[in-house]
PDB file of N, CA and C in Angstrom:
ATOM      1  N   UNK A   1     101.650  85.407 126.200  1.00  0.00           N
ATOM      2  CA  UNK A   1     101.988  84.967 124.867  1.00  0.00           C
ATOM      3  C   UNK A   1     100.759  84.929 123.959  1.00  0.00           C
ATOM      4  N   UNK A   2      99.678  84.454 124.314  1.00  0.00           N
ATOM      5  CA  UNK A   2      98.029  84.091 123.665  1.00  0.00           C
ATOM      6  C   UNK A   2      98.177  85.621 122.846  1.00  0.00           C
ATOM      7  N   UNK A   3      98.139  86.758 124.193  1.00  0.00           N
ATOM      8  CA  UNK A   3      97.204  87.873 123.514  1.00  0.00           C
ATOM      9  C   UNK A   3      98.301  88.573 122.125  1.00  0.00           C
ATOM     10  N   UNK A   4      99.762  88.295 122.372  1.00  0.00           N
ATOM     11  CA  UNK A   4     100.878  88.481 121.508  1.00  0.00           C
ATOM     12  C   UNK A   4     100.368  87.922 119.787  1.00  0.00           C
ATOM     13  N   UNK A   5     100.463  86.655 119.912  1.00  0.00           N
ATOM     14  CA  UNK A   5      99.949  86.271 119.117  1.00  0.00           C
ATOM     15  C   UNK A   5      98.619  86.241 118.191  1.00  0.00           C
ATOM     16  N   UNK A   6      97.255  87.095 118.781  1.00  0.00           N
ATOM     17  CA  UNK A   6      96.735  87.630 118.319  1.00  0.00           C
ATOM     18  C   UNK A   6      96.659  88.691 117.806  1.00  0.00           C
ATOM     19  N   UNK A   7      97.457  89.737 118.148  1.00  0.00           N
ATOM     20  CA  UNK A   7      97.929  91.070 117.756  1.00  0.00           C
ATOM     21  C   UNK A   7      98.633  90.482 116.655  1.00  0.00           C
ATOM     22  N   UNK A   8      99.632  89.832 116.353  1.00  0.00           N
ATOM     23  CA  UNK A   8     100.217  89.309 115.125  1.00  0.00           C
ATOM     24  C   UNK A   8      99.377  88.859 113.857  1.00  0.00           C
ATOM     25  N   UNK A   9      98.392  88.241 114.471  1.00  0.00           N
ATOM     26  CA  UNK A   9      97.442  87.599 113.980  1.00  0.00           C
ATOM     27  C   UNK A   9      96.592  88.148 112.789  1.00  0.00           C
ATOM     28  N   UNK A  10      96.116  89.358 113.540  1.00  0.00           N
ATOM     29  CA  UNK A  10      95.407  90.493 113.272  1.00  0.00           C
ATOM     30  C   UNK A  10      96.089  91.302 112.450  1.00  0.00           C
ATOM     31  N   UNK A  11      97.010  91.798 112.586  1.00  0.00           N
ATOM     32  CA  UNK A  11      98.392  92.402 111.998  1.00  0.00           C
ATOM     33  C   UNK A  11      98.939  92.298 110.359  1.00  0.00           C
ATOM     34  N   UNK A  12      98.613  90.585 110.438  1.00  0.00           N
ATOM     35  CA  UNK A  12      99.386  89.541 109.023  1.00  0.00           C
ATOM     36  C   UNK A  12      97.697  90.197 108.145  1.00  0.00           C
ATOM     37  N   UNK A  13      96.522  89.661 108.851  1.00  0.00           N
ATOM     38  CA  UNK A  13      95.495  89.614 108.157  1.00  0.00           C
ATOM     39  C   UNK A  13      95.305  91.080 107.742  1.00  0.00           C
ATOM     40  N   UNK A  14      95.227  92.188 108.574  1.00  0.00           N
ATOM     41  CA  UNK A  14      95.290  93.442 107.973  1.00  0.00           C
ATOM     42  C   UNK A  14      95.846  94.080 106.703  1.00  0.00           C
ATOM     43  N   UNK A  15      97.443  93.320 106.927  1.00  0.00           N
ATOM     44  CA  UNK A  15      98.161  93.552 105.730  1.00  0.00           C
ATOM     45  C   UNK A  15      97.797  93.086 104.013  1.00  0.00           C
ATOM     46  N   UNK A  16      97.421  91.683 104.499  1.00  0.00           N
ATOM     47  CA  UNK A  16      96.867  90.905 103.406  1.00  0.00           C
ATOM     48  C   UNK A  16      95.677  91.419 103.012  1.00  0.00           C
ATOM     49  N   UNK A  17      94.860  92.146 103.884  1.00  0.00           N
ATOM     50  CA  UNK A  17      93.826  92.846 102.869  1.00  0.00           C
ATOM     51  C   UNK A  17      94.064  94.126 102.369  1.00  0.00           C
ATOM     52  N   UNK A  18      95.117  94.275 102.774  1.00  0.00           N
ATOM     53  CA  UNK A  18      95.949  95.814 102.161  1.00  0.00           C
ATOM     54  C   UNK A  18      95.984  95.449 100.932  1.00  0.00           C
ATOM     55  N   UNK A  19      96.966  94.365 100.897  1.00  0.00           N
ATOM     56  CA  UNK A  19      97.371  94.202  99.021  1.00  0.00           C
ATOM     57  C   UNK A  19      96.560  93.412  98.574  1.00  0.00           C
ATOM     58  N   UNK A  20      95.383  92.910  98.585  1.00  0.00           N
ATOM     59  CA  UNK A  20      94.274  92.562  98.046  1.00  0.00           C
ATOM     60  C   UNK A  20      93.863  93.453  97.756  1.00  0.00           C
ATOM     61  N   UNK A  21      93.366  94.789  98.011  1.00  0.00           N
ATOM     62  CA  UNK A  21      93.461  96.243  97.836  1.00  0.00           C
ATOM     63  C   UNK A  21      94.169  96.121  96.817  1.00  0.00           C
ATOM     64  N   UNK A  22      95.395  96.834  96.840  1.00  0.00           N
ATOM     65  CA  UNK A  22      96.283  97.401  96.216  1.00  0.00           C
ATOM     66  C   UNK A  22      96.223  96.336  94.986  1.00  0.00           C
ATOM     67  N   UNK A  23      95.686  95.378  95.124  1.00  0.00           N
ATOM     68  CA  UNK A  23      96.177  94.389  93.362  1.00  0.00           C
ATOM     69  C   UNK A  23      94.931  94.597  92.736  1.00  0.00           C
ATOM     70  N   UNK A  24      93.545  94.929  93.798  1.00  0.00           N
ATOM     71  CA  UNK A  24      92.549  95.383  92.667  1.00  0.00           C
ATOM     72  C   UNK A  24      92.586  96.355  92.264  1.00  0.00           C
ATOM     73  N   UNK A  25      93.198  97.549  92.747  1.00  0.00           N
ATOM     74  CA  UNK A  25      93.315  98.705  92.226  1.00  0.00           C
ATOM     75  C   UNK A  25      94.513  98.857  90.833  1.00  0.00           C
ATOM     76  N   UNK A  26      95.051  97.602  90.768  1.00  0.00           N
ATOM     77  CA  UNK A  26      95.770  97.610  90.339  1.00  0.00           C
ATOM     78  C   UNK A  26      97.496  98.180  90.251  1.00  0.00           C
ATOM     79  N   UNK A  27      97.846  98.616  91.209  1.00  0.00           N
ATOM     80  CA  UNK A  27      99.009  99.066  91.802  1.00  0.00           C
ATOM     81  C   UNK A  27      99.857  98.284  91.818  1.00  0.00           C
ATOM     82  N   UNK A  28     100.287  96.847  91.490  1.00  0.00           N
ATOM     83  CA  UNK A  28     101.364  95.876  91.183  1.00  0.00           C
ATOM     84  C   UNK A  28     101.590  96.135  89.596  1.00  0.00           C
ATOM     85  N   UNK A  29     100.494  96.463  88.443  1.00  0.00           N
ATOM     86  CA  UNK A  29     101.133  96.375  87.145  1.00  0.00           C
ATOM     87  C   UNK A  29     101.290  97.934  87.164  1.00  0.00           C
ATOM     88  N   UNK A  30     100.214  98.773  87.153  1.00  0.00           N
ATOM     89  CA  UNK A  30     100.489 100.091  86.747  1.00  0.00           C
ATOM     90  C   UNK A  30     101.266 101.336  87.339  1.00  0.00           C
ATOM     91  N   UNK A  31     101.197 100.812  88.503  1.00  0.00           N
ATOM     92  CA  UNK A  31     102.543 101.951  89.369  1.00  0.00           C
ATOM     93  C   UNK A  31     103.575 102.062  88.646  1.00  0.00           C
ATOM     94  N   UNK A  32     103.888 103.742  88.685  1.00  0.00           N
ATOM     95  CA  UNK A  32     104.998 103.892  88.024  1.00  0.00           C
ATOM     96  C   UNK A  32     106.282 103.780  89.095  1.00  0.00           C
ATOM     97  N   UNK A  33     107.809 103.449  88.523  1.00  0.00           N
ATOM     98  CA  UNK A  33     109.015 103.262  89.452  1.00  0.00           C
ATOM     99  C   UNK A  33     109.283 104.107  89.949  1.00  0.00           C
ATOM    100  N   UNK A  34     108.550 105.142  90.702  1.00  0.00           N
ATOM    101  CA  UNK A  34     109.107 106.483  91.342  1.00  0.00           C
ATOM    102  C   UNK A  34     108.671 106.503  92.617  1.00  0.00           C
ATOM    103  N   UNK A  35     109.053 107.359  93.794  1.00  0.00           N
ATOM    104  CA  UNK A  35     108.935 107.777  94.644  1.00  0.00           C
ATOM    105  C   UNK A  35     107.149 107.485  94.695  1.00  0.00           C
ATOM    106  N   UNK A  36     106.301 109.107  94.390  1.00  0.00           N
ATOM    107  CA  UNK A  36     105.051 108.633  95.085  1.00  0.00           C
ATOM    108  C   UNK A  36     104.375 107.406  94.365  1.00  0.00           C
ATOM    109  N   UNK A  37     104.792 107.034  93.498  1.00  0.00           N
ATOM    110  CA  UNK A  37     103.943 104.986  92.758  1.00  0.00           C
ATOM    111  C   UNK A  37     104.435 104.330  93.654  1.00  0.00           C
ATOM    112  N   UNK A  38     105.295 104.314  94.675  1.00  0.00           N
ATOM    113  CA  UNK A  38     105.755 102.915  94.924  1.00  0.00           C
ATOM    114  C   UNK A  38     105.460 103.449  96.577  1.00  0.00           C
ATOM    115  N   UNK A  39     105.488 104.527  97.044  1.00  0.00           N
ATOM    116  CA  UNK A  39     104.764 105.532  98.442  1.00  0.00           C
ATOM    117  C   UNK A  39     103.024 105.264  98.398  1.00  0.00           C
ATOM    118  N   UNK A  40     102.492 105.211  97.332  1.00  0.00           N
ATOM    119  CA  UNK A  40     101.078 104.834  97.311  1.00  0.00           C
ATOM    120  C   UNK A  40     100.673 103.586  97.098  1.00  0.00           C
ATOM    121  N   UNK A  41     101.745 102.751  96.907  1.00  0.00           N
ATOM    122  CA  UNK A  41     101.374 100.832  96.859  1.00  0.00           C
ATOM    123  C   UNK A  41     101.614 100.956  98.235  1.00  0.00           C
ATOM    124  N   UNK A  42     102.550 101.347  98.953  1.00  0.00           N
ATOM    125  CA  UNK A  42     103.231 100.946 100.303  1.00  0.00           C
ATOM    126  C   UNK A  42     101.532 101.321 101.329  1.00  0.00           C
ATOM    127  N   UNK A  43     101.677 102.799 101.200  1.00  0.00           N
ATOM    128  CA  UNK A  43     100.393 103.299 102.078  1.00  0.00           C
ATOM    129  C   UNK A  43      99.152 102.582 101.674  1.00  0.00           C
ATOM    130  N   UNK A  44      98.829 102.231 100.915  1.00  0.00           N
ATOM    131  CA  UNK A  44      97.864 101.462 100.405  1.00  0.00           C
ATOM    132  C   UNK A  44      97.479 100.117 101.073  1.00  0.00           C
ATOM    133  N   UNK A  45      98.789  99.626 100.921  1.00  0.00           N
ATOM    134  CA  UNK A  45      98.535  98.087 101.992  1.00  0.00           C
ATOM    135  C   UNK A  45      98.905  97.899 103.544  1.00  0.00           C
ATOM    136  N   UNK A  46      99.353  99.629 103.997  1.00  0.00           N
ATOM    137  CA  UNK A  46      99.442  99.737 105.113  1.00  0.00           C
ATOM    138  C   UNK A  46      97.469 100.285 105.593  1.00  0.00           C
ATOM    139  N   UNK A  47      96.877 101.122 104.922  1.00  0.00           N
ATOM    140  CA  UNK A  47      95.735 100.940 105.279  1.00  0.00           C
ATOM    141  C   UNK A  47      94.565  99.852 104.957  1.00  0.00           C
ATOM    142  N   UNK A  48      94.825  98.610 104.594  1.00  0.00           N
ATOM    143  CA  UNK A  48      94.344  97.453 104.997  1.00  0.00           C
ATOM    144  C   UNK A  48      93.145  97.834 104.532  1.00  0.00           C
ATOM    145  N   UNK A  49      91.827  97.463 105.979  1.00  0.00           N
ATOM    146  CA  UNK A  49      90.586  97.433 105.469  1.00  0.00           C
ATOM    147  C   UNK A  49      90.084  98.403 105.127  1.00  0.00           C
ATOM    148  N   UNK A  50      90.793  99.926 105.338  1.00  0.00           N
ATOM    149  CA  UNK A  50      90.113 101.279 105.408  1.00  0.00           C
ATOM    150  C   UNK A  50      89.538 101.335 103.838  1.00  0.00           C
ATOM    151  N   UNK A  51      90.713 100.580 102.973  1.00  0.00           N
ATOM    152  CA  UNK A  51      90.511 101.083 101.402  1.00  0.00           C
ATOM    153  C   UNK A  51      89.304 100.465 100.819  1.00  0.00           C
ATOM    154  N   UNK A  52      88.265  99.748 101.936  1.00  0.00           N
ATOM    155  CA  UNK A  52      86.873  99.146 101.341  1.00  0.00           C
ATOM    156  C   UNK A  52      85.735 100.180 102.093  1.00  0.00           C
ATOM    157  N   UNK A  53      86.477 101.072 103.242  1.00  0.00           N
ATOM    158  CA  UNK A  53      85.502 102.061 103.322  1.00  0.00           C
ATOM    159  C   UNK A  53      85.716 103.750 102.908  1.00  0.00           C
ATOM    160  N   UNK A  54      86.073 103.995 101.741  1.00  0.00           N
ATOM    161  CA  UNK A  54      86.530 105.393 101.306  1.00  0.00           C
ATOM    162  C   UNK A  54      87.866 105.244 101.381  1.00  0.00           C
ATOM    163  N   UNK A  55      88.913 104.923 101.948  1.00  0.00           N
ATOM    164  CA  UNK A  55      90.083 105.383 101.797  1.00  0.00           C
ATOM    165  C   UNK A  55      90.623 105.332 100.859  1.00  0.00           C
ATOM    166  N   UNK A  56      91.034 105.968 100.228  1.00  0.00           N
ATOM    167  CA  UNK A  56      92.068 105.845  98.973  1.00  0.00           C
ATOM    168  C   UNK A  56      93.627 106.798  99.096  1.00  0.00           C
ATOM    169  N   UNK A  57      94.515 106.440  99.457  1.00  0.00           N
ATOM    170  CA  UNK A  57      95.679 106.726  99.890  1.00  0.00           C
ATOM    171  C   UNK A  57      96.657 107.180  98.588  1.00  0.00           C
ATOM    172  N   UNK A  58      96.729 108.563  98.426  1.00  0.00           N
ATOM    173  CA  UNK A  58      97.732 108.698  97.255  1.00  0.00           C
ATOM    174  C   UNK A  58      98.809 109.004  97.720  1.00  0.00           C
ATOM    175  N   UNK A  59     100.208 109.126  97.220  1.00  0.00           N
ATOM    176  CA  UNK A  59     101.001 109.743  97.639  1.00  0.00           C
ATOM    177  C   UNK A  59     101.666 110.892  96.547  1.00  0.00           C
ATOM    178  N   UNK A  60     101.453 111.929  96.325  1.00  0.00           N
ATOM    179  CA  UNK A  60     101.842 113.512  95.170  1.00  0.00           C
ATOM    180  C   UNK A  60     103.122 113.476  95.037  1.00  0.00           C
ATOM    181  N   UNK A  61     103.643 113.629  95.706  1.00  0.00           N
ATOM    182  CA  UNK A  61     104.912 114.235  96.073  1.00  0.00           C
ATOM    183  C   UNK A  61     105.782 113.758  97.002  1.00  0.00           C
ATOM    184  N   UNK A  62     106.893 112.928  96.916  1.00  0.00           N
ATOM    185  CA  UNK A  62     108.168 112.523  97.767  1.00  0.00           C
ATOM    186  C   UNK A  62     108.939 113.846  97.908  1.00  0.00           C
ATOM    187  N   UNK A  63     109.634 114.450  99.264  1.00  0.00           N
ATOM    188  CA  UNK A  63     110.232 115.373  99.301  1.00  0.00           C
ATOM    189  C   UNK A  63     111.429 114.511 100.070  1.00  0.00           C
ATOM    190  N   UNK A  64     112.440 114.122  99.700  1.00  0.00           N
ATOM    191  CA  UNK A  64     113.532 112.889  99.852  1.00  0.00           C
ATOM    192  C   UNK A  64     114.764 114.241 100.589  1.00  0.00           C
ATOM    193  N   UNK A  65     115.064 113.908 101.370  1.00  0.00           N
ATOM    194  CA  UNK A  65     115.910 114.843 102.132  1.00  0.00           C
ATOM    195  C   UNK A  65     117.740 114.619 101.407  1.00  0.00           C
ATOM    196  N   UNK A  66     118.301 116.055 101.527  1.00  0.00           N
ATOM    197  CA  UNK A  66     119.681 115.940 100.369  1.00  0.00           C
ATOM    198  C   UNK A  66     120.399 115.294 101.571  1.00  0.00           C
ATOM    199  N   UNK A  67     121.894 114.293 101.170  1.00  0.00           N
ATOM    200  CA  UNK A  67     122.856 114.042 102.287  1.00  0.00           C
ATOM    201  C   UNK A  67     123.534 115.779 102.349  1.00  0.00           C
ATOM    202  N   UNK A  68     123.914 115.642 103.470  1.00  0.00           N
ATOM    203  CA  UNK A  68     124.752 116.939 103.692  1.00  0.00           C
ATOM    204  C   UNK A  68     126.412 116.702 103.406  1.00  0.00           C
ATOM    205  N   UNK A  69     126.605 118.347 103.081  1.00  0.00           N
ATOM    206  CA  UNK A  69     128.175 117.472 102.250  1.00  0.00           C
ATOM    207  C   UNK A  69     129.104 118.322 103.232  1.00  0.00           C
TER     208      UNK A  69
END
């Protein structure tokens, strides 16, 4: 259970420096409502601490798959 809970631990805190990220970059006011604005807030606070060493995560292009009819 201990080591569970550190993986969680680690996990919550990762995230939270994701969107500490993402709110200095500003990506909560200026993202636009589309596919890759709201694909590049997401990836953004999924790479956590990377975005304080070079990472910068865009997303171009959503290619959204058609339902089949």
């Amino acid at each position: 259970m201990r080591g569970g809970g550190l993986i969680l631990t680690i996990a919550l805190i990762w995230l939270i420096i994701g969107a500490i990220a993402a709110g200095q970059r500003g990506l909560y006011t200026d993202t636009p409502e589309n596919c890759p604005g709201i694909s590049t807030l997401a990836v953004t606070v999924i790479a956590g601490p990377l975005n304080y060493f070079g990472v910068n995560p865009e997303v171009e292009e959503c290619i959204l798959p058609e339902p089949s009819q």
